[in-house]
C-alpha atoms as a PDB file:
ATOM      1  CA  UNK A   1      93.002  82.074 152.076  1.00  0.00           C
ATOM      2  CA  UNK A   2      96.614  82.569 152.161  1.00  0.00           C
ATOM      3  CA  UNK A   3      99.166  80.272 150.016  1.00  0.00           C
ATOM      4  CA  UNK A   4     101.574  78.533 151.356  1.00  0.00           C
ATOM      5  CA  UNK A   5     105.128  78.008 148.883  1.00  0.00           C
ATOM      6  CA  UNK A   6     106.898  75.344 149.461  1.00  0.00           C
ATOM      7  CA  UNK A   7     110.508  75.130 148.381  1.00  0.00           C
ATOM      8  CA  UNK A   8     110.454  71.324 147.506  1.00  0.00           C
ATOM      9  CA  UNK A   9     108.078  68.546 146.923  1.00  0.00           C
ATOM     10  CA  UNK A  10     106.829  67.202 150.177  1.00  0.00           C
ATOM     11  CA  UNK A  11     108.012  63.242 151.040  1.00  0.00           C
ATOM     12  CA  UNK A  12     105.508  61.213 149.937  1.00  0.00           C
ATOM     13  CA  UNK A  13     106.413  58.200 152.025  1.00  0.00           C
ATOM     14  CA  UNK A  14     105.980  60.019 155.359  1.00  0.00           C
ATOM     15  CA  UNK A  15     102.887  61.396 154.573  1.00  0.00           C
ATOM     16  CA  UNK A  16     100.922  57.725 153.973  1.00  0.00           C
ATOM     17  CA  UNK A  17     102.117  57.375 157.268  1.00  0.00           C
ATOM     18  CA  UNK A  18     100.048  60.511 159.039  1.00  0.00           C
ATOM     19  CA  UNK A  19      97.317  59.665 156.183  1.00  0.00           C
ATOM     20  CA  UNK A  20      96.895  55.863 157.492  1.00  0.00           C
ATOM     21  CA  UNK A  21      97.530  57.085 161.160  1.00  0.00           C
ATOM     22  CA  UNK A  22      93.810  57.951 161.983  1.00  0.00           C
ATOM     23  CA  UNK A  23      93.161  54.061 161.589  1.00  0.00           C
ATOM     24  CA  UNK A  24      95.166  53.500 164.670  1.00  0.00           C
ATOM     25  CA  UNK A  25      92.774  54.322 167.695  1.00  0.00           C
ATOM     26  CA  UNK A  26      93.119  57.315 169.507  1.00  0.00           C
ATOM     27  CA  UNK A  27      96.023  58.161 166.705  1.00  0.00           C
ATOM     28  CA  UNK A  28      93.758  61.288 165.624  1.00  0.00           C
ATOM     29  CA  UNK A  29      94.171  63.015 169.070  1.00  0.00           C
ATOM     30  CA  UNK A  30      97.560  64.034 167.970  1.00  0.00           C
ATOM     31  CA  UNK A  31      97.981  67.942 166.638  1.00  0.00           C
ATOM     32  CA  UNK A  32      99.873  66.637 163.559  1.00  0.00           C
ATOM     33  CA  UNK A  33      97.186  63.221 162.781  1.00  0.00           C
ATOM     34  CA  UNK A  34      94.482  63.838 160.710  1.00  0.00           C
ATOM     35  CA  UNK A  35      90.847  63.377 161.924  1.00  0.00           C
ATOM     36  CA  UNK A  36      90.120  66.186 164.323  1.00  0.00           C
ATOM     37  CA  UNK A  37      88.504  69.137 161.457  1.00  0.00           C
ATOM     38  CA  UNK A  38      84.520  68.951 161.366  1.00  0.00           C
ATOM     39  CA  UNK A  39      85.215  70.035 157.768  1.00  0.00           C
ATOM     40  CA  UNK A  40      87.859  70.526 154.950  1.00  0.00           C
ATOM     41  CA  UNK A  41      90.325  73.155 156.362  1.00  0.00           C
ATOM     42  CA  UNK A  42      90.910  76.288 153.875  1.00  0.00           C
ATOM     43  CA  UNK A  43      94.856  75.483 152.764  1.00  0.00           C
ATOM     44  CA  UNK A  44      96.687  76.107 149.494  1.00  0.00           C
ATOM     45  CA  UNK A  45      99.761  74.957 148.680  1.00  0.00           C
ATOM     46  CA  UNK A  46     102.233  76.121 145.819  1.00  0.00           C
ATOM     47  CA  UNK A  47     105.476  74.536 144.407  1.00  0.00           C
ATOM     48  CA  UNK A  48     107.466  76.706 141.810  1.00  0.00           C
ATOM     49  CA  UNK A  49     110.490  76.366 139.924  1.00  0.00           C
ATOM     50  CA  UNK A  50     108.939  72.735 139.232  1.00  0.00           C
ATOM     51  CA  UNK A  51     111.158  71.092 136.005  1.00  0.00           C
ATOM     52  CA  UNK A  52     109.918  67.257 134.888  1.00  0.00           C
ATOM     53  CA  UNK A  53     112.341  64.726 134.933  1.00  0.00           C
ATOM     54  CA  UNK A  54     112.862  63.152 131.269  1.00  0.00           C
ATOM     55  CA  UNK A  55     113.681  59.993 132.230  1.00  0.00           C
ATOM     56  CA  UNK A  56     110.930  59.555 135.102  1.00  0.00           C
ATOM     57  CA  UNK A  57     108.709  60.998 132.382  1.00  0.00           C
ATOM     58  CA  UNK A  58     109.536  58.360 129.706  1.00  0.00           C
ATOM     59  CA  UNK A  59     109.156  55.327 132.709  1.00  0.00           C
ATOM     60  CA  UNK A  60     105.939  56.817 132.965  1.00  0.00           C
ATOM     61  CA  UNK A  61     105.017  56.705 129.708  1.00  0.00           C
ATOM     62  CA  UNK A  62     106.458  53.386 129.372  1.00  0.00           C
ATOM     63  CA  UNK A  63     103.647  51.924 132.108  1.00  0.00           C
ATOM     64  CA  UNK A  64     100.891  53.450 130.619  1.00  0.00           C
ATOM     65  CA  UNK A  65     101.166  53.164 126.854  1.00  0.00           C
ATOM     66  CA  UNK A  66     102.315  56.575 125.743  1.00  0.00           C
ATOM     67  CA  UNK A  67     104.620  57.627 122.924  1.00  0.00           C
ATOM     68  CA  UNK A  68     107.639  59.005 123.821  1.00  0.00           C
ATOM     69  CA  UNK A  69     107.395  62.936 122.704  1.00  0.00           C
ATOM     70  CA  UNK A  70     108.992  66.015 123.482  1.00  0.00           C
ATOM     71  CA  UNK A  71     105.690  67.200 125.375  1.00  0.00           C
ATOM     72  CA  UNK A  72     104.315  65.921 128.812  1.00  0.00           C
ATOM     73  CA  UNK A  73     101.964  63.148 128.643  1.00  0.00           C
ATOM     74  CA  UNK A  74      98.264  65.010 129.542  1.00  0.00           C
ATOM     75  CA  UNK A  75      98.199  63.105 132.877  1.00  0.00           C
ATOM     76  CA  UNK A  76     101.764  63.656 133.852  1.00  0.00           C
ATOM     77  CA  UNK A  77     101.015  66.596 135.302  1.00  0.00           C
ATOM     78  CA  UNK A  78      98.863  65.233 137.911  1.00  0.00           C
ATOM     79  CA  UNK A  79     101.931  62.730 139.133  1.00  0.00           C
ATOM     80  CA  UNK A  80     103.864  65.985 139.241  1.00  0.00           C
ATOM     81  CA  UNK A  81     100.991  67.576 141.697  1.00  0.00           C
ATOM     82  CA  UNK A  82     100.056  64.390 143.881  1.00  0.00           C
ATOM     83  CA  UNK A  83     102.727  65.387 146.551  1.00  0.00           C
ATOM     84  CA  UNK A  84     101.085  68.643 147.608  1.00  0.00           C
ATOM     85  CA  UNK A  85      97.639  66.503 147.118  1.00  0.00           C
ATOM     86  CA  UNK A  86      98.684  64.027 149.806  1.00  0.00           C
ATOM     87  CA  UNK A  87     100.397  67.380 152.008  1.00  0.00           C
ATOM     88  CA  UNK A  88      96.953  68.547 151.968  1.00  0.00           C
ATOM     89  CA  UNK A  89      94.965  65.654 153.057  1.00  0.00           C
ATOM     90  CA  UNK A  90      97.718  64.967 155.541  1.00  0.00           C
ATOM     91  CA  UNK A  91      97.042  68.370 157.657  1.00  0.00           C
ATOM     92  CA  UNK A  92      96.158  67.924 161.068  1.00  0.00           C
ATOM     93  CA  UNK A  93      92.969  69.561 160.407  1.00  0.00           C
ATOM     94  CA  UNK A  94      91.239  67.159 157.698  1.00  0.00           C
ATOM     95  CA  UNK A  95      88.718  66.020 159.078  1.00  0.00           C
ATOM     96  CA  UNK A  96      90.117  62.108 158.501  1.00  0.00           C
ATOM     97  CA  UNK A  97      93.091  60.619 156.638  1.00  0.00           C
ATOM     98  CA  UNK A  98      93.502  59.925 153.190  1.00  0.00           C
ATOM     99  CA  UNK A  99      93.716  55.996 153.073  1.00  0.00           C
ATOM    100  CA  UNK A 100      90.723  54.660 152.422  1.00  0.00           C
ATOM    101  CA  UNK A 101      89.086  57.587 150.480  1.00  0.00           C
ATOM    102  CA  UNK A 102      87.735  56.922 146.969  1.00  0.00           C
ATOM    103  CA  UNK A 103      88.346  58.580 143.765  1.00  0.00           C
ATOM    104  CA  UNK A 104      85.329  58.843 142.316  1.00  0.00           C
ATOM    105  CA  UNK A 105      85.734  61.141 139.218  1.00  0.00           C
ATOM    106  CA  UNK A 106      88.250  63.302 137.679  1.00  0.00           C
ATOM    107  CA  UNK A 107      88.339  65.894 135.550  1.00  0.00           C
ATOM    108  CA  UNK A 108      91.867  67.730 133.585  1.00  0.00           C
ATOM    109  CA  UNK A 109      91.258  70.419 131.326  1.00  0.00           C
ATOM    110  CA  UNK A 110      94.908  71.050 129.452  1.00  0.00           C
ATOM    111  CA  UNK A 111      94.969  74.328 127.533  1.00  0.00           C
ATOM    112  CA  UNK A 112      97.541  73.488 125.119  1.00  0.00           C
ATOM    113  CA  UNK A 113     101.002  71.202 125.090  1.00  0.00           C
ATOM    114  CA  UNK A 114     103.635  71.082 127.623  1.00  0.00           C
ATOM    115  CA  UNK A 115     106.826  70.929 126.493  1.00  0.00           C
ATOM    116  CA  UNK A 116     109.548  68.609 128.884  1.00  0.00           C
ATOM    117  CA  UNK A 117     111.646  72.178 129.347  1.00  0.00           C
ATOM    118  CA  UNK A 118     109.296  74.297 129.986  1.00  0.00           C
ATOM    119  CA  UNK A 119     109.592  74.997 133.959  1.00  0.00           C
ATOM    120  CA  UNK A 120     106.460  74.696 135.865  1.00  0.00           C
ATOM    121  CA  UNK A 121     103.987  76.871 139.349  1.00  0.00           C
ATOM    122  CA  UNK A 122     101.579  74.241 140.678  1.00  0.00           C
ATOM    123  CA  UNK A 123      99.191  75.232 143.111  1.00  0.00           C
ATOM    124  CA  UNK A 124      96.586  73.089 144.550  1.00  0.00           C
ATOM    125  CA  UNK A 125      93.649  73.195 146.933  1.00  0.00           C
ATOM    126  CA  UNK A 126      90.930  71.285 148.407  1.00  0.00           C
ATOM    127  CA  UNK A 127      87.336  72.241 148.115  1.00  0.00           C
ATOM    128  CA  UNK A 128      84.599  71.722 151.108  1.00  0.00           C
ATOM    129  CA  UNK A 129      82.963  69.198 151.762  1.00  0.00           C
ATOM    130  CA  UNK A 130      79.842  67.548 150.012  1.00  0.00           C
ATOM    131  CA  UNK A 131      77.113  65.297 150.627  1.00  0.00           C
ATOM    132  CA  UNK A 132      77.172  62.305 148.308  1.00  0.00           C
ATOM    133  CA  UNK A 133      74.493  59.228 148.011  1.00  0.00           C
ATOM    134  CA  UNK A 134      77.385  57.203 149.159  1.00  0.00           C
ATOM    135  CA  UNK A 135      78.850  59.234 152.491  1.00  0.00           C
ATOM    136  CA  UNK A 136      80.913  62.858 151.984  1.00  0.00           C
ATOM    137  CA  UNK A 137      83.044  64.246 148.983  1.00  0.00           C
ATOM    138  CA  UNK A 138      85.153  66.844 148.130  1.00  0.00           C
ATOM    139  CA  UNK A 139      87.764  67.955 144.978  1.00  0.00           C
ATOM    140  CA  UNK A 140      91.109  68.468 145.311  1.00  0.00           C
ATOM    141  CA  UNK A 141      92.105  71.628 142.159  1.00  0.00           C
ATOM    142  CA  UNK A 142      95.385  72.031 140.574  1.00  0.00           C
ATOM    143  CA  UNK A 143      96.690  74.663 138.661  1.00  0.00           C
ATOM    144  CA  UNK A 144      99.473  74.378 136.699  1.00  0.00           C
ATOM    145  CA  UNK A 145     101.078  77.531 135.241  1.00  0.00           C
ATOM    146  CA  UNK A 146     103.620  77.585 132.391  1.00  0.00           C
ATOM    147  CA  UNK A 147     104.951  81.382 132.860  1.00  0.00           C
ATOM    148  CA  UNK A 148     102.543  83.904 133.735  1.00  0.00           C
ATOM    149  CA  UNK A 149      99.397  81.278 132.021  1.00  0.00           C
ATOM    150  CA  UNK A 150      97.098  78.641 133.351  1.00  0.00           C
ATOM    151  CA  UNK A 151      98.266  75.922 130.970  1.00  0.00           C
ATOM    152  CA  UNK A 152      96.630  72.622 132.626  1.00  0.00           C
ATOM    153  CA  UNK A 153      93.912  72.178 135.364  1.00  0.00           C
ATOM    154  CA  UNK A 154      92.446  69.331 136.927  1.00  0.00           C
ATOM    155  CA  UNK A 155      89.915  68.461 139.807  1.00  0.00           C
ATOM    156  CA  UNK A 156      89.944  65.317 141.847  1.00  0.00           C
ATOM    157  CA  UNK A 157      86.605  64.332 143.778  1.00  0.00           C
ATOM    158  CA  UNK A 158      87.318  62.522 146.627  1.00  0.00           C
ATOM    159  CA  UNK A 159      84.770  60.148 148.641  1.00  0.00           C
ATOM    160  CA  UNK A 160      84.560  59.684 151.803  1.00  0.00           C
ATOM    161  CA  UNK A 161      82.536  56.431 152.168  1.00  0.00           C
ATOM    162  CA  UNK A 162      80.047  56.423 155.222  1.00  0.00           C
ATOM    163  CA  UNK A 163      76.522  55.088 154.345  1.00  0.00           C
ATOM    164  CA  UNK A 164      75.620  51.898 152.506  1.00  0.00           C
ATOM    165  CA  UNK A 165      73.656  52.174 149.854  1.00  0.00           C
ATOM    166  CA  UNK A 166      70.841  49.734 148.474  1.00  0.00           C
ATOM    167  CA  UNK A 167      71.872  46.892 146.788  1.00  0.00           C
ATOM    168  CA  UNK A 168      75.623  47.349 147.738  1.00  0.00           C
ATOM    169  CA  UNK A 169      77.074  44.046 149.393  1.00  0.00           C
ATOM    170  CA  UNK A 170      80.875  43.370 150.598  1.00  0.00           C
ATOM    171  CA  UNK A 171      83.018  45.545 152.090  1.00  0.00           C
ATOM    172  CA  UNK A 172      83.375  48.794 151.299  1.00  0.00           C
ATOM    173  CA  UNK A 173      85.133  49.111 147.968  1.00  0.00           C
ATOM    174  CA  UNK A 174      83.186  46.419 146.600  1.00  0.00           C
ATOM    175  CA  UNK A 175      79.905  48.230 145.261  1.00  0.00           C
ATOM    176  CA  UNK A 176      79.558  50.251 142.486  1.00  0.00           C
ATOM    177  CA  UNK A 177      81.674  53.616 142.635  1.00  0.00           C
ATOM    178  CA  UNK A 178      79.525  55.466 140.337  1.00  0.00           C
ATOM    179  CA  UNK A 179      79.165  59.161 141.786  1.00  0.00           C
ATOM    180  CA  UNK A 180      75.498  59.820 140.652  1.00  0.00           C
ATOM    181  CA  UNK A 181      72.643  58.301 138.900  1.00  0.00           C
ATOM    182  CA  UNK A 182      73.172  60.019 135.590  1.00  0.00           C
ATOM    183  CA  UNK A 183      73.264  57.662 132.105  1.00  0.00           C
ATOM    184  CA  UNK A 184      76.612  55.940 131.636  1.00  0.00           C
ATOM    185  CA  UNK A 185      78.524  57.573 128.915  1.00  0.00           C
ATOM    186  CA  UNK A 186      79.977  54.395 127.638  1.00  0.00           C
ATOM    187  CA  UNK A 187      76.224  52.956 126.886  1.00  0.00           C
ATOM    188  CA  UNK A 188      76.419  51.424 123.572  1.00  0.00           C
ATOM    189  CA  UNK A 189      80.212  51.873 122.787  1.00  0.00           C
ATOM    190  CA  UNK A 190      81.647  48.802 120.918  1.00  0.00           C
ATOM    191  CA  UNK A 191      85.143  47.205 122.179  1.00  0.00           C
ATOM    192  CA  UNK A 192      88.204  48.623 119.958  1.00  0.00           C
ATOM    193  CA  UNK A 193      91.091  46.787 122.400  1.00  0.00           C
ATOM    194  CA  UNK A 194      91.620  44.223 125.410  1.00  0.00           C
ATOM    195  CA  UNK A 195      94.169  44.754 127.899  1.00  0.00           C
ATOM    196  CA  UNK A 196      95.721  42.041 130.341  1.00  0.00           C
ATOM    197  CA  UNK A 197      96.873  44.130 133.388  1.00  0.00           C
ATOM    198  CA  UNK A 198      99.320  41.743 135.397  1.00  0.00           C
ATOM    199  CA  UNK A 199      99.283  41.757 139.194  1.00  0.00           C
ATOM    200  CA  UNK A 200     101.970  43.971 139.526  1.00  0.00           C
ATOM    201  CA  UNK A 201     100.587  46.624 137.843  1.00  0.00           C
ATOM    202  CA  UNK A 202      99.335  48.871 140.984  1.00  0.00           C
ATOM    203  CA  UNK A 203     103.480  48.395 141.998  1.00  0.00           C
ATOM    204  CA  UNK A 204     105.049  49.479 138.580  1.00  0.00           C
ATOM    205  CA  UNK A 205     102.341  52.548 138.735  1.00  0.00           C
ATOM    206  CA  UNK A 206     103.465  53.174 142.057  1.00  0.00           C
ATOM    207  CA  UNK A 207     106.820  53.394 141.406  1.00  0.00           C
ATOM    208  CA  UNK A 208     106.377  56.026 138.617  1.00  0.00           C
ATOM    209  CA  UNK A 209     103.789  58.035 140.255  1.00  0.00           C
ATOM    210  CA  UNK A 210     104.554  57.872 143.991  1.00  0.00           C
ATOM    211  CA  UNK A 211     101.095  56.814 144.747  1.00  0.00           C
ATOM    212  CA  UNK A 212     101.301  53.823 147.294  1.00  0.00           C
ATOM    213  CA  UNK A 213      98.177  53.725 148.160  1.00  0.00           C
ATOM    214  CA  UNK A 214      97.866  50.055 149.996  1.00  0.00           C
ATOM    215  CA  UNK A 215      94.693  49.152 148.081  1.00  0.00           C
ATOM    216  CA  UNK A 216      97.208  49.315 144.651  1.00  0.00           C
ATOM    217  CA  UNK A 217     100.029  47.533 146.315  1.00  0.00           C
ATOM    218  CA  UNK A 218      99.722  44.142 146.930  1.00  0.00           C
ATOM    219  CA  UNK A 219      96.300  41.739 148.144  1.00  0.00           C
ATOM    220  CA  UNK A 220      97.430  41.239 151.874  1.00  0.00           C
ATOM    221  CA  UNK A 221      97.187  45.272 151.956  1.00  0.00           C
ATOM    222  CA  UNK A 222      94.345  45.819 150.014  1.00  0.00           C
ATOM    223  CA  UNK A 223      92.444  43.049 151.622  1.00  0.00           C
ATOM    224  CA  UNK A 224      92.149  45.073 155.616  1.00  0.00           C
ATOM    225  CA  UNK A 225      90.257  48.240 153.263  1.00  0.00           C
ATOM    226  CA  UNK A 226      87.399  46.116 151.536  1.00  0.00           C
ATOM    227  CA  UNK A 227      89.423  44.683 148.742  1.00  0.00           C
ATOM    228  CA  UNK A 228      89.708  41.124 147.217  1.00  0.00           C
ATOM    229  CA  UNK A 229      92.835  41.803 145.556  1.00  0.00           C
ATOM    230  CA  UNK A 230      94.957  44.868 144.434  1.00  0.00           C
ATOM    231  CA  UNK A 231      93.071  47.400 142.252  1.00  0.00           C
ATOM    232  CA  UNK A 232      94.538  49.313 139.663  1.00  0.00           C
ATOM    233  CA  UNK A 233      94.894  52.765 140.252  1.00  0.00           C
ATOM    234  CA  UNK A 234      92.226  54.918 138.438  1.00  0.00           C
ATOM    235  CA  UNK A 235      94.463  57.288 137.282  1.00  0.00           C
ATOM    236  CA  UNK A 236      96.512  54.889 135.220  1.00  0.00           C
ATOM    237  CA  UNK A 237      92.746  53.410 133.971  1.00  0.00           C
ATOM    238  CA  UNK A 238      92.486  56.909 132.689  1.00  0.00           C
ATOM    239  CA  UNK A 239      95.850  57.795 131.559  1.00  0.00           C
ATOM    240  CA  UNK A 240      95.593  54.369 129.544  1.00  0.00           C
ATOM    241  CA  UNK A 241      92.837  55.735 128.020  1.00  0.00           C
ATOM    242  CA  UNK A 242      94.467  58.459 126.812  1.00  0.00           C
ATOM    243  CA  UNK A 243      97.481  56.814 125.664  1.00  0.00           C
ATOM    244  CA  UNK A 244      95.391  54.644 122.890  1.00  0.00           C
ATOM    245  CA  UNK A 245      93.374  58.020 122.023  1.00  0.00           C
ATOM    246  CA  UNK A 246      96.680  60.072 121.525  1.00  0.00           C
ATOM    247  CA  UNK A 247      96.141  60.884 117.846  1.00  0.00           C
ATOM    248  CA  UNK A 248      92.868  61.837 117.998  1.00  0.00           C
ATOM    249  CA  UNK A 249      94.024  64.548 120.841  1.00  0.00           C
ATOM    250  CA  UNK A 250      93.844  68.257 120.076  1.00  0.00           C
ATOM    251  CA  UNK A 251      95.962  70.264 121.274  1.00  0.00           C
ATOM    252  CA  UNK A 252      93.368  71.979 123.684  1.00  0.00           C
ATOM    253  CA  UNK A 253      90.895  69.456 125.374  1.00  0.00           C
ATOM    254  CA  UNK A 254      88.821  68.637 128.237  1.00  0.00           C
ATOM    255  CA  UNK A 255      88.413  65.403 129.756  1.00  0.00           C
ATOM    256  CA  UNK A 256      86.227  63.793 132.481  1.00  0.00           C
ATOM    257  CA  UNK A 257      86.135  60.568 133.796  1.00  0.00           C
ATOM    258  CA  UNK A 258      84.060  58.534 136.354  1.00  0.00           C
ATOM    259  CA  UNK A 259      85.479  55.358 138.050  1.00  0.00           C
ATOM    260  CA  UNK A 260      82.814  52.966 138.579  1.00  0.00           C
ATOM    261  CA  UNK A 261      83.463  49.413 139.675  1.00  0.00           C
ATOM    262  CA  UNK A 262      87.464  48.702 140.686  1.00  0.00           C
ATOM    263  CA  UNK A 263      89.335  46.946 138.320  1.00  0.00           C
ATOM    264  CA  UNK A 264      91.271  43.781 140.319  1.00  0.00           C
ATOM    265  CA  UNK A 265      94.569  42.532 139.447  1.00  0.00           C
ATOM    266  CA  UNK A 266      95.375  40.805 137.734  1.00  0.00           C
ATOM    267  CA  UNK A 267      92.636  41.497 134.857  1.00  0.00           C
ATOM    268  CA  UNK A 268      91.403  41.244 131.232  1.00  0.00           C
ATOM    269  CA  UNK A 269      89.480  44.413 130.397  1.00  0.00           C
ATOM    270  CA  UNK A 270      88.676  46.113 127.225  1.00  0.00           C
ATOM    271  CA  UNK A 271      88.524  49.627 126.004  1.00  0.00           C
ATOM    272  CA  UNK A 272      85.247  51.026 123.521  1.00  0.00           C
ATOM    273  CA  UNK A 273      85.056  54.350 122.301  1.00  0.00           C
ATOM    274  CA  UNK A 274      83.105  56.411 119.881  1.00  0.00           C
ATOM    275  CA  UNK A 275      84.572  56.888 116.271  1.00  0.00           C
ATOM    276  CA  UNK A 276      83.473  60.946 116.243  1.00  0.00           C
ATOM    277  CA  UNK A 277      86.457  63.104 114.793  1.00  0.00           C
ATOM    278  CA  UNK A 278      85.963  65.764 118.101  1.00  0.00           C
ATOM    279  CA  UNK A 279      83.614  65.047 120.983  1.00  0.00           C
ATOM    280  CA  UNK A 280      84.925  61.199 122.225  1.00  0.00           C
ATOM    281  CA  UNK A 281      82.961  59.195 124.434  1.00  0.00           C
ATOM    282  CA  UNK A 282      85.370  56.136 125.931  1.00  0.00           C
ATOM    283  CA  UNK A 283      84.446  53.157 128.957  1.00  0.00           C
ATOM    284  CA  UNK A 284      86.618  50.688 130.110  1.00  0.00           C
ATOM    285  CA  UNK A 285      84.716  47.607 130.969  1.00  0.00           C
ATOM    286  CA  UNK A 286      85.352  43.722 132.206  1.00  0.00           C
ATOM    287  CA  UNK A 287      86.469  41.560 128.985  1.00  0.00           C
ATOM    288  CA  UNK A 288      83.699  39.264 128.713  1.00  0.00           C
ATOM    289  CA  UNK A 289      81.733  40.689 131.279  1.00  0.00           C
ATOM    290  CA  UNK A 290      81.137  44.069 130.825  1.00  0.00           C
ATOM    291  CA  UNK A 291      81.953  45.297 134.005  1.00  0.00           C
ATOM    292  CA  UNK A 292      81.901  49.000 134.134  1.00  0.00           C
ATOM    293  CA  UNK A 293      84.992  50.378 135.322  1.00  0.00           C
ATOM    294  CA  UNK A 294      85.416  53.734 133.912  1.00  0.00           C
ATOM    295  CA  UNK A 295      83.393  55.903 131.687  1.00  0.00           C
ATOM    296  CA  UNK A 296      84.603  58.992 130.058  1.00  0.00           C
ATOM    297  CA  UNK A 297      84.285  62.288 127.501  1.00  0.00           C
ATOM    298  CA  UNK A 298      86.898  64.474 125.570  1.00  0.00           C
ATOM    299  CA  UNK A 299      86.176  67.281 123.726  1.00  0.00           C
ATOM    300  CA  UNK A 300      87.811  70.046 122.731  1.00  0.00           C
ATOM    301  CA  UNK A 301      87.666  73.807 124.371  1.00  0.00           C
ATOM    302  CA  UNK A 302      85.457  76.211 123.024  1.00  0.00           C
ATOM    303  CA  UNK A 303      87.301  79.193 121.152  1.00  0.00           C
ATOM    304  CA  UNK A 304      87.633  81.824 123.750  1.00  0.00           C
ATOM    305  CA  UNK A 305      85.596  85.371 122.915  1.00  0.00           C
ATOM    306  CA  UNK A 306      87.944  87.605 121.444  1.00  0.00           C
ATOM    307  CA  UNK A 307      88.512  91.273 123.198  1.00  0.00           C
ATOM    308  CA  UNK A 308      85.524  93.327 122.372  1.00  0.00           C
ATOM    309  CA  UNK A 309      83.346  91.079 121.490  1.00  0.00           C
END
C-alpha cells in the first residue's frame, strides 16, 4: 500500500460536502462521490512537518476541562489527525460517505508526553471492513511520530448502521450504540461529578476540533439522521473524561472507550470511576437516570522487554 504525503491539512469544510453527497440520489455515480467501493479502499495518508497551534490548543482545552500545560492534551492529537480521517472517508472509492456513520469505540494508546514544540508525522489509515450485530464497521489508525518514534496511536471504529436489531425502536441513532455484548465496564462505579452540557456544546466542540458533523450542530440538522436533538460529540465525552482524571495520568497509558447511548443537548450527566491508583475503570451515565453513555479503561503500558531478554 503506498502512502500518500500531503503537504497541508486537507479542508475540512469541503470534504462534509463529498461525505454528505451520497445522500443526494444518484450523487454516488460521480468519480469523486463516495459510495461506489464494495469495500474499504487500501489508502494511507501522511502529513509531516505538523506543529500545534498554542492558542487553538488552549481553546481546546478550555471546552473540555483541561489544564493548561506545556504538553498536548492526550486527545489533542486526534483533532490534529481528523482532517486526513475525513480525506479518507471522502475518497471516491469508500464504499459510502461519512455522515451518518457511528463511532462506536475508540481506543489511543500515548507512549509518553507531547510537548506543544515538538513538531509532529501523522499517518493514518483505514482498516477493512467488518461485520457488526448492528450493520458493517471498520477502524480508522493513526500514528503519530515525534522524530524517528511512535509517540501516540489511536484507532477509531466506525459503524456503518444497516440492520435493526431486537429491541431497538426510533430512528437510527436512537438504540443503544454498544459495539458487542460484553459486561459494561462502568457496572457498579459510584458518581464522583455531574456535568450540565448546554446546547451549544456540539458548536463550541466544533469550532475547536473541525468536526461539523450535522448530528453535533444544531436539532434541525440532527433531526433528518435519526436524532431528537444535537448529540455531543463522543470524542469530547471522552476527552472530558480525561480532563477530570488528569492527575491520576501516567505518563504512558492506554485508553479505550465505548459510546453507548448518545448524549442529547442540552444534558445533565454524571461521571463514576474507580478509586484504583493504576488500572481506572470510568462511565459516563444520565444524571438521575443512569443512562449509559460511555464506558471506559486506562491503564498503564506494560514495561517493554529489554534487549536480550
Amino acid at each position: 500500500m503506498a502512502t500518500r504525503t500531503l503537504d497541508s491539512p486537507p479542508s475540512v469544510l469541503p470534504l462534509y460536502a463529498r461525505a454528505a453527497a451520497p445522500l443526494i440520489p444518484g450523487a454516488s455515480l460521480l468519480p469523486f462521490v463516495p459510495g461506489r467501493g464494495a469495500d474499504v479502499p487500501e489508502i494511507e495518508l501522511a502529513l509531516e512537518g505538523v506543529r500545534p497551534d498554542p492558542e487553538r490548543v488552549a481553546a481546546y482545552a478550555r471546552v473540555c476541562g483541561f489544564a493548561l500545560r506545556d504538553s498536548l492534551p492526550p486527545t489533542y492529537l486526534h483533532v490534529l489527525a481528523f482532517p486526513l480521517h475525513m480525506a479518507v472517508m471522502a475518497d471516491g472509492r469508500f464504499p459510502f460517505g461519512a455522515v451518518g456513520l457511528v463511532h462506536v469505540e475508540n481506543r489511543i494508546v500515548q507512549q509518553r508526553p507531547i510537548g506543544l514544540g515538538e513538531e509532529l508525522a501523522i499517518e493514518v489509515r483505514p482498516t477493512k471492513l467488518k461485520p457488526h450485530p448492528k450493520g458493517r464497521a471498520f477502524g480508522l489508525r493513526t500514528k503519530v511520530k515525534a522524530g524517528q518514534r511512535i509517540a501516540w496511536e489511536s484507532t477509531s471504529t466506525m459503524l456503518r448502521r444497516e440492520r435493526p436489531t431486537d429491541g431497538a425502536d426510533g430512528p437510527i441513532g436512537q438504540g443503544d450504540l454498544d459495539a458487542s455484548a460484553r459486561r459494561p465496564l462502568g457496572e457498579g462505579l459510584a458518581a464522583s461529578a455531574e456535568w450540565r452540557l448546554g446546547g451549544d456544546l456540539g458548536r463550541r466542540y466544533a469550532a475547536v476540533s473541525g468536526d461539523r458533523n450535522p448530528i453535533h450542530m444544531h436539532a434541525l440538522t440532527a433531526k433528518p439522521l435519526g436524532f431528537a436533538r444535537a448529540i455531543a460529540h463522543g470524542m469530547w465525552t471522552k476527552a472530558r473524561c480525561l480532563a477530570a482524571l488528569e492527575s491520576r495520568l501516567p505518563d504512558a497509558f492506554a485508553v479505550d472507550v465505548r459510546f453507548r447511548k448518545p448524549i442529547l443537548l442540552p444534558g445533565r450527566v454524571e461521571l463514576a470511576c474507580s478509586s484504583g491508583p493504576e488500572e481506572i475503570d470510568f462511565a459516563v451515565r444520565g444524571a438521575g437516570r443512569g443512562t449509559p453513555h460511555l464506558e471506559g479503561h486506562l491503564g498503564p503500558l506494560e514495561d517493554k522487554p529489554k534487549a536480550g531478554r
